[in-house]
PDB file of N, CA and C in Angstrom:
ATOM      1  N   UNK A   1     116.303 152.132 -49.117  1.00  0.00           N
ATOM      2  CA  UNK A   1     115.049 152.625 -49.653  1.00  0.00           C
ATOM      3  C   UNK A   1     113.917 151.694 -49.242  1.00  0.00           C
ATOM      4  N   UNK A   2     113.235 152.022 -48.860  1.00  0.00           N
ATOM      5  CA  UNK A   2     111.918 151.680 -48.655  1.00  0.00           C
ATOM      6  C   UNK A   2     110.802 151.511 -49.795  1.00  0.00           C
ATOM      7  N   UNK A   3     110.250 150.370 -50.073  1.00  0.00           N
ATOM      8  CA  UNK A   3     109.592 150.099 -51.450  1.00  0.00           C
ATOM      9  C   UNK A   3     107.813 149.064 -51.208  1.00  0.00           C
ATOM     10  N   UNK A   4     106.765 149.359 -51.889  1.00  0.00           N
ATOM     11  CA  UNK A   4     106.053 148.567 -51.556  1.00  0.00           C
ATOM     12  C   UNK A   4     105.647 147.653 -53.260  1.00  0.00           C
ATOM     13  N   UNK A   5     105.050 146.762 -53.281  1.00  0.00           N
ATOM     14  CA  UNK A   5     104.711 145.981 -53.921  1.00  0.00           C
ATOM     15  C   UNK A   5     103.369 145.381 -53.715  1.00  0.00           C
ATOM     16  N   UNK A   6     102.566 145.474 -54.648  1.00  0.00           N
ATOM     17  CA  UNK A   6     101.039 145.196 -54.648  1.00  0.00           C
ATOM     18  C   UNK A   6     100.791 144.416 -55.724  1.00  0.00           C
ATOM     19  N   UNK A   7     100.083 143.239 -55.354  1.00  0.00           N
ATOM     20  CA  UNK A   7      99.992 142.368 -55.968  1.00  0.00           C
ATOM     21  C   UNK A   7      98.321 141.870 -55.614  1.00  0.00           C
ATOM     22  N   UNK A   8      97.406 141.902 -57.235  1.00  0.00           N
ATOM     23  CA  UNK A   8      96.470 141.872 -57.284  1.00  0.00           C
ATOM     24  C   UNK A   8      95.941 140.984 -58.676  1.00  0.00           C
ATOM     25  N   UNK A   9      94.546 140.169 -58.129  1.00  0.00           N
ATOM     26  CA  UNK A   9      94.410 139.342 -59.684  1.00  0.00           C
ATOM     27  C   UNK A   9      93.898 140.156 -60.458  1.00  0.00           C
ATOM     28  N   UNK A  10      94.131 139.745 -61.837  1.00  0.00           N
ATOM     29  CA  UNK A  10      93.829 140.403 -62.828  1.00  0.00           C
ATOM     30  C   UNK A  10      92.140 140.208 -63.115  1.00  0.00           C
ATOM     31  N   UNK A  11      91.730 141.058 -63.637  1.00  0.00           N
ATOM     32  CA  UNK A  11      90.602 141.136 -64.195  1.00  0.00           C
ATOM     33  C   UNK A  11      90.052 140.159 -64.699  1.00  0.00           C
ATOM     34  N   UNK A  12      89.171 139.176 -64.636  1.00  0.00           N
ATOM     35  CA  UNK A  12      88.096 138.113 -65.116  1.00  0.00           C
ATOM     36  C   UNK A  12      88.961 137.321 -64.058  1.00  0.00           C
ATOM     37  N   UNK A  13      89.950 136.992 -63.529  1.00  0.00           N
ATOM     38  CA  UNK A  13      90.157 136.146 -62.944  1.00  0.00           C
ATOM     39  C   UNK A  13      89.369 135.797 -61.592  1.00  0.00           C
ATOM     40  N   UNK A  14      88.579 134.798 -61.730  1.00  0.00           N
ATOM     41  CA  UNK A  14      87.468 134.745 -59.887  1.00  0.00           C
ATOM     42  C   UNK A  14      88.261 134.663 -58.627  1.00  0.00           C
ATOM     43  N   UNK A  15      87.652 134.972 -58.154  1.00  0.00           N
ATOM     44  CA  UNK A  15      88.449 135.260 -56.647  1.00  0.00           C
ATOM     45  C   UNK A  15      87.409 135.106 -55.651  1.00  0.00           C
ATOM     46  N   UNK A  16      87.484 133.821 -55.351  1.00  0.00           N
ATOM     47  CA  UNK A  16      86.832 133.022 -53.880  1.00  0.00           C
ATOM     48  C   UNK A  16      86.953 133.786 -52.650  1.00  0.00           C
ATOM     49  N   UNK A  17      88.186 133.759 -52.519  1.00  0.00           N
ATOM     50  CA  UNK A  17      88.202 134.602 -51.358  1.00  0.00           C
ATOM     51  C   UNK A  17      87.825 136.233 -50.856  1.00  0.00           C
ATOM     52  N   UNK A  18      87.645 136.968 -52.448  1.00  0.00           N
ATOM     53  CA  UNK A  18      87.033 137.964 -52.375  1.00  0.00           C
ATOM     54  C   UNK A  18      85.677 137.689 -51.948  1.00  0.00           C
ATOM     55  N   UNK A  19      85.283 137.021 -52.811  1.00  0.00           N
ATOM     56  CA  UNK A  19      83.215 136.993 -52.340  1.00  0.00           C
ATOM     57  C   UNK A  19      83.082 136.332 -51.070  1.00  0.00           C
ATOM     58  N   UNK A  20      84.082 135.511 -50.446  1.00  0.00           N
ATOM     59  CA  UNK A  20      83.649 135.026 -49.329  1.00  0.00           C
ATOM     60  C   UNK A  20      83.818 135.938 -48.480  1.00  0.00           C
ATOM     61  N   UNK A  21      84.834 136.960 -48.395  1.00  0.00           N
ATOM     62  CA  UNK A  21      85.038 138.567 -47.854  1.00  0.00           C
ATOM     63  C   UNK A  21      83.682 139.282 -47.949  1.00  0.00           C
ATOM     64  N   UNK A  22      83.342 139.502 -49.587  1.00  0.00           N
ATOM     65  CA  UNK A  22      82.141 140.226 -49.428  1.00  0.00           C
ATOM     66  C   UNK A  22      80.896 139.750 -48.728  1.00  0.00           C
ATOM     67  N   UNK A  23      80.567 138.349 -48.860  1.00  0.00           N
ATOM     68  CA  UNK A  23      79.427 137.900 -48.346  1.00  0.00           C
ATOM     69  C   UNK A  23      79.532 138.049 -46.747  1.00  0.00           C
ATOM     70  N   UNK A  24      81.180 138.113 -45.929  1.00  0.00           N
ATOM     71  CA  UNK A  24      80.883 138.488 -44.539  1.00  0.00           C
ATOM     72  C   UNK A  24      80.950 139.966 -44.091  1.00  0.00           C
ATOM     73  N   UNK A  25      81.027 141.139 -45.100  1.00  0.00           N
ATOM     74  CA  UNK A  25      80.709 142.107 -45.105  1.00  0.00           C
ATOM     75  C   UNK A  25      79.493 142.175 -44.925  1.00  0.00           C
ATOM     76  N   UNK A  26      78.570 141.713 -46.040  1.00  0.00           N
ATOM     77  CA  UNK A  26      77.166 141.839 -45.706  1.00  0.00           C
ATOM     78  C   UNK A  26      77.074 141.323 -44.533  1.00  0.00           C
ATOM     79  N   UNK A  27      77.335 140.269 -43.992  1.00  0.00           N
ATOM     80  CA  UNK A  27      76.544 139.231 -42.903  1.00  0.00           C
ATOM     81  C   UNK A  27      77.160 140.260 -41.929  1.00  0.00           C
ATOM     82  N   UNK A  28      77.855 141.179 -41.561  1.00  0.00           N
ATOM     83  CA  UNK A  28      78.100 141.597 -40.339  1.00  0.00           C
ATOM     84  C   UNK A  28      77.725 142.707 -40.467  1.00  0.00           C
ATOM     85  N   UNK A  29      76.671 143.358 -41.737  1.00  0.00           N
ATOM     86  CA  UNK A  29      76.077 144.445 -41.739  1.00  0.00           C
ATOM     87  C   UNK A  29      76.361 145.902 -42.710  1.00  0.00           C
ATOM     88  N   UNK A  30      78.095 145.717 -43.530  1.00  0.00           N
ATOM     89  CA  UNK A  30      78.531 146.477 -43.840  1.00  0.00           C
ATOM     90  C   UNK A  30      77.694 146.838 -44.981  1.00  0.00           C
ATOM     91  N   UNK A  31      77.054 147.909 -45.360  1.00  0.00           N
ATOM     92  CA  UNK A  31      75.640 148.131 -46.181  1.00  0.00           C
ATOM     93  C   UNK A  31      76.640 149.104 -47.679  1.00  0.00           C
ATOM     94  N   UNK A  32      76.328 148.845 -48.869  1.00  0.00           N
ATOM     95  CA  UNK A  32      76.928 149.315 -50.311  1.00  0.00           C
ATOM     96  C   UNK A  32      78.087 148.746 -50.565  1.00  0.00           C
ATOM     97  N   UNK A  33      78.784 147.388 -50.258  1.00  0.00           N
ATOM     98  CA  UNK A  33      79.716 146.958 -50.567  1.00  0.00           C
ATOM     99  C   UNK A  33      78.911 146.182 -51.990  1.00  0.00           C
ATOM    100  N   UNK A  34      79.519 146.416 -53.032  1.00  0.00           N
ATOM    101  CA  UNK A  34      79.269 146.303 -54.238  1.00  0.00           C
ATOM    102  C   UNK A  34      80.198 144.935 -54.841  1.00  0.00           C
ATOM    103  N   UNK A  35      81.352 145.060 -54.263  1.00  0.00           N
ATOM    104  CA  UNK A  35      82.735 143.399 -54.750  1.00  0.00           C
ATOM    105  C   UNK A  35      83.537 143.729 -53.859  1.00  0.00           C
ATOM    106  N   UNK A  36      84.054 142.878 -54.055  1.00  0.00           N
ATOM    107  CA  UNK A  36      85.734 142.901 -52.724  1.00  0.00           C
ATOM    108  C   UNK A  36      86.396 142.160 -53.408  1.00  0.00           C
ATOM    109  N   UNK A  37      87.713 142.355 -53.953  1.00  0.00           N
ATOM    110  CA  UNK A  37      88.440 141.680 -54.552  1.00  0.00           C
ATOM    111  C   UNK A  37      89.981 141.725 -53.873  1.00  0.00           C
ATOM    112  N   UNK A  38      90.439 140.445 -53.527  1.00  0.00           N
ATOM    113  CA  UNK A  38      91.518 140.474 -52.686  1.00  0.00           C
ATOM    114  C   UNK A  38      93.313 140.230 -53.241  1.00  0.00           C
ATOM    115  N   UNK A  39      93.786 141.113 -52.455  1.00  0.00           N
ATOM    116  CA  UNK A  39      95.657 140.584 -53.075  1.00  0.00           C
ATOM    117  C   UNK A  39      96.476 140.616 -51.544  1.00  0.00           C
ATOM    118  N   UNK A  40      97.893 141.156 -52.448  1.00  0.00           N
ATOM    119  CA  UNK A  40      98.641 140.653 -51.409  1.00  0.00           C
ATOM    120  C   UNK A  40      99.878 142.041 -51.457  1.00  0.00           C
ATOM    121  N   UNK A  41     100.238 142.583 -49.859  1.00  0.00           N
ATOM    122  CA  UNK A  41     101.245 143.585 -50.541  1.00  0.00           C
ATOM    123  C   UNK A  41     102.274 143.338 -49.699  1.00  0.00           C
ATOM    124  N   UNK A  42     103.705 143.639 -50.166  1.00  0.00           N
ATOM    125  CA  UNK A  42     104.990 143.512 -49.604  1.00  0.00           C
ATOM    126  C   UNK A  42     105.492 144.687 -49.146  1.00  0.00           C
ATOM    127  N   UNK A  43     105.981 144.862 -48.044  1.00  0.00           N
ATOM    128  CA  UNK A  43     106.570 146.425 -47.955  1.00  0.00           C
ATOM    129  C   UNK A  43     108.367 145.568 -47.521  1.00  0.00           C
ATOM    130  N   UNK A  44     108.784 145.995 -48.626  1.00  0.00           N
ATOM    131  CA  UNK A  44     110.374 145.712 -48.364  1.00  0.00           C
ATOM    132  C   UNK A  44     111.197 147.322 -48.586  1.00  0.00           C
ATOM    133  N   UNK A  45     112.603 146.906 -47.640  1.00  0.00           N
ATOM    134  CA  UNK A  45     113.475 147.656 -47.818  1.00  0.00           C
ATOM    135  C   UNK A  45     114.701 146.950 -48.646  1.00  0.00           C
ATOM    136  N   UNK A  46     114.932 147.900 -49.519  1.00  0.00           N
ATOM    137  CA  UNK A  46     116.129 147.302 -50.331  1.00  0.00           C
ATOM    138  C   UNK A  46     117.088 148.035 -50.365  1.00  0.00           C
ATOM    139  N   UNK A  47     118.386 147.367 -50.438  1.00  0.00           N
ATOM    140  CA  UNK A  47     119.444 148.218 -50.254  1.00  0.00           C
ATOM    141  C   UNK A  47     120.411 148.866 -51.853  1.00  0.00           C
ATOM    142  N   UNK A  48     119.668 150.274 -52.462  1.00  0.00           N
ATOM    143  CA  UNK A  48     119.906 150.725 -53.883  1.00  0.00           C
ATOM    144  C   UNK A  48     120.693 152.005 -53.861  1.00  0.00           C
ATOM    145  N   UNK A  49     121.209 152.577 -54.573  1.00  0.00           N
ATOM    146  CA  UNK A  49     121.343 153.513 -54.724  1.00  0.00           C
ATOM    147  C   UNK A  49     120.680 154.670 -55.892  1.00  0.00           C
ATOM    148  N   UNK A  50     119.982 154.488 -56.231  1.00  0.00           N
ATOM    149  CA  UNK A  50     119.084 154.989 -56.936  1.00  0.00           C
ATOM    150  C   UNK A  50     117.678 154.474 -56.932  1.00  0.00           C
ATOM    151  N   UNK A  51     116.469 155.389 -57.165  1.00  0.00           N
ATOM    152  CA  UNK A  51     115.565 154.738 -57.619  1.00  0.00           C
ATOM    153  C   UNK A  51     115.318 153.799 -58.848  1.00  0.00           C
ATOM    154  N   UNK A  52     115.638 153.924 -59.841  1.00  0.00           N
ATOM    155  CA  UNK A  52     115.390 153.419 -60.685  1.00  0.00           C
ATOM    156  C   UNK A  52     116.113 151.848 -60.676  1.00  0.00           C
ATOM    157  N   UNK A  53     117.314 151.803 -59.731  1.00  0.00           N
ATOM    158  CA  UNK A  53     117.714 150.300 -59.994  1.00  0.00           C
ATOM    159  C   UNK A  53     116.794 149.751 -58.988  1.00  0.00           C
ATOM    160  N   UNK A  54     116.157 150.133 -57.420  1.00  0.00           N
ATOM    161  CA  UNK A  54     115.537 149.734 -56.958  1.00  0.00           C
ATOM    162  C   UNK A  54     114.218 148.938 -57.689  1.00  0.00           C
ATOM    163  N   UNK A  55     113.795 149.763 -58.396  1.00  0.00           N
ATOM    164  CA  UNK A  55     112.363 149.404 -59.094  1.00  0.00           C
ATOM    165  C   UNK A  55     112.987 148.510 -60.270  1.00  0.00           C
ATOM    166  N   UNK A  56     113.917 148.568 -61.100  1.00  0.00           N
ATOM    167  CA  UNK A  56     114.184 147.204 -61.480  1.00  0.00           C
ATOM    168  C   UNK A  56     113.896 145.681 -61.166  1.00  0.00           C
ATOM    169  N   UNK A  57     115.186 146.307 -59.739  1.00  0.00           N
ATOM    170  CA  UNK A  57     115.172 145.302 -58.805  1.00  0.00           C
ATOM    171  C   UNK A  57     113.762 144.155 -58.081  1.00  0.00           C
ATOM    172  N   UNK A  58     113.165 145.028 -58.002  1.00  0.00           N
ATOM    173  CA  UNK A  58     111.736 144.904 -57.605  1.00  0.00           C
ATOM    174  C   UNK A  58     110.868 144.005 -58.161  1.00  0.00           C
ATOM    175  N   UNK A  59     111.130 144.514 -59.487  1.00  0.00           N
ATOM    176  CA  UNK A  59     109.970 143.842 -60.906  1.00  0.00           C
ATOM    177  C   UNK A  59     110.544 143.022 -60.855  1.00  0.00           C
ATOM    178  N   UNK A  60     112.162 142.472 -61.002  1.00  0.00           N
ATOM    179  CA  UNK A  60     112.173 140.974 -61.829  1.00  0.00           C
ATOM    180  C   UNK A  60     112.083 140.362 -60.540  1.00  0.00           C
ATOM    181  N   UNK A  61     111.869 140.690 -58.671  1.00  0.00           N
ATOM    182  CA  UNK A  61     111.389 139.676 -57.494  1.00  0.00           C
ATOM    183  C   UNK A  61     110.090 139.663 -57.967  1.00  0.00           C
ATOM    184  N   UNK A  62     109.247 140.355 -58.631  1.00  0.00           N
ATOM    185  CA  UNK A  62     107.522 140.455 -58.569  1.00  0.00           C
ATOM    186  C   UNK A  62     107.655 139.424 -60.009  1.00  0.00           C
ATOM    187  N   UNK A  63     108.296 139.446 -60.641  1.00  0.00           N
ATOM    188  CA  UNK A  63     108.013 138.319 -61.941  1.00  0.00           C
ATOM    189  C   UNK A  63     108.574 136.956 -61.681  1.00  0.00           C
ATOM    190  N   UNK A  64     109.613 137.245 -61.016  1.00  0.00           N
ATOM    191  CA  UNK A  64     110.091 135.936 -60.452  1.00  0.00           C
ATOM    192  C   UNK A  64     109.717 134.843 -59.398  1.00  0.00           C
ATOM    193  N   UNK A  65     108.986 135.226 -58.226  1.00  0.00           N
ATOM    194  CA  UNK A  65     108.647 135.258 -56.941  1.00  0.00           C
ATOM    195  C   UNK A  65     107.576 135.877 -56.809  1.00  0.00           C
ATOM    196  N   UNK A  66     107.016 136.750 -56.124  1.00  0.00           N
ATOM    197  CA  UNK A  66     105.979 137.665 -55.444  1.00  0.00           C
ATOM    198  C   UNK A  66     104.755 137.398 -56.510  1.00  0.00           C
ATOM    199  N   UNK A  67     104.515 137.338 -57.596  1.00  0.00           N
ATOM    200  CA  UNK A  67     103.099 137.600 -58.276  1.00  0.00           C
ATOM    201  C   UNK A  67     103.161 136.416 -59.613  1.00  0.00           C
ATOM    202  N   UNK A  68     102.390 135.823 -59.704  1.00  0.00           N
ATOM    203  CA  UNK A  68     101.974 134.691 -60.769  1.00  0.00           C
ATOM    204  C   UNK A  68     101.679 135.829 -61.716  1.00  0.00           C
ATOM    205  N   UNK A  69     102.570 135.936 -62.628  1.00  0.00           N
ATOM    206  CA  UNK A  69     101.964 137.339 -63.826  1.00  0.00           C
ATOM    207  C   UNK A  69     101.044 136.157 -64.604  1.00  0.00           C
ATOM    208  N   UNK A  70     100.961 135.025 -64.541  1.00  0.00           N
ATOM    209  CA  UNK A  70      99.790 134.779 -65.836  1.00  0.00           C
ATOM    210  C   UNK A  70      98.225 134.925 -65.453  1.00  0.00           C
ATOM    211  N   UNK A  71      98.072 135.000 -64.041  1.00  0.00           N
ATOM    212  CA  UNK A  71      96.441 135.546 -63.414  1.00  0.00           C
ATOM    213  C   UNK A  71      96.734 136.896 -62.575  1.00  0.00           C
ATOM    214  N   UNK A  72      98.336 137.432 -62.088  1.00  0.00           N
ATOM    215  CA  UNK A  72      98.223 138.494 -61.584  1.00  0.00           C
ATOM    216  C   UNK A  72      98.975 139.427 -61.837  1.00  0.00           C
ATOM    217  N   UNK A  73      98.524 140.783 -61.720  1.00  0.00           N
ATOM    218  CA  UNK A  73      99.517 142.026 -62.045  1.00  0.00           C
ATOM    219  C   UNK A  73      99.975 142.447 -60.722  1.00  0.00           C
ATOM    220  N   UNK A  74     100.851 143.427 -61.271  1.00  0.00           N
ATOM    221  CA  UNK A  74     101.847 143.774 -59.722  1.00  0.00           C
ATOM    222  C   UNK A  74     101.967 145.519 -59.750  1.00  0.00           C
ATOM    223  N   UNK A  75     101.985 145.600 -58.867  1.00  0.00           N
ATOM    224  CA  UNK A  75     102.527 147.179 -58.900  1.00  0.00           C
ATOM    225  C   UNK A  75     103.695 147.798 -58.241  1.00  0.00           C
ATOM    226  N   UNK A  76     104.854 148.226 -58.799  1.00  0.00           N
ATOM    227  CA  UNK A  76     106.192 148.756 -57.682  1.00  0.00           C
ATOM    228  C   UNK A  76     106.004 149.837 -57.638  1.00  0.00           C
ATOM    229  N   UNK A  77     106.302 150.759 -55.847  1.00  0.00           N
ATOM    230  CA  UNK A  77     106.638 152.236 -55.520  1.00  0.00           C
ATOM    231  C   UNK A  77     107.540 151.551 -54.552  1.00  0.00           C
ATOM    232  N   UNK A  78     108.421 153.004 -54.752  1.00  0.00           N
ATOM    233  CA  UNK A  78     109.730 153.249 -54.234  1.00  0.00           C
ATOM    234  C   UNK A  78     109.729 154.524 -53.789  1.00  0.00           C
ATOM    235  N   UNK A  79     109.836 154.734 -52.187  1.00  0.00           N
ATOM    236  CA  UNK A  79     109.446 156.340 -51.621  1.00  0.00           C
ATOM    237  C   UNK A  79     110.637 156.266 -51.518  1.00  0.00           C
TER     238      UNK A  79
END
């Protein structure tokens, strides 16, 4: 199965590297960019037999590994 994982900071948390994104949006012209807020996504294949153990599987690598849950949330799909 084929699965992705998105991993993004949570809300109030600042993100440097977003505004330094947005500020070279502007500088290279890109006109109504309003914020840019940046993460990180995984596209793994895992080897499940069902969906649902896949996405188990998934969450406790994204709580364990892949995403700092105390500044970031995560998101699992499993096509």
């Amino acid at each position: 199965m084929k699965a992705r994982v998105t991993v993004t900071l949570k809300s109030g948390i600042l993100d440097p590297q977003g505004k330094a994104i947005e500020g070279a949006l502007r500088s290279l012209g890109v006109r109504g960019v309003a914020s840019v807020r940046q993460g990180k996504v995984f596209d793994i294949e895992i080897e499940a037999t069902d969906r649902a153990g896949a996405e188990a599987a998934l969450k406790n690598a994204a709580e364990k590994l892949l995403a700092n849950t105390v500044i970031e949330n995560y998101r699992v799909e499993v096509t």
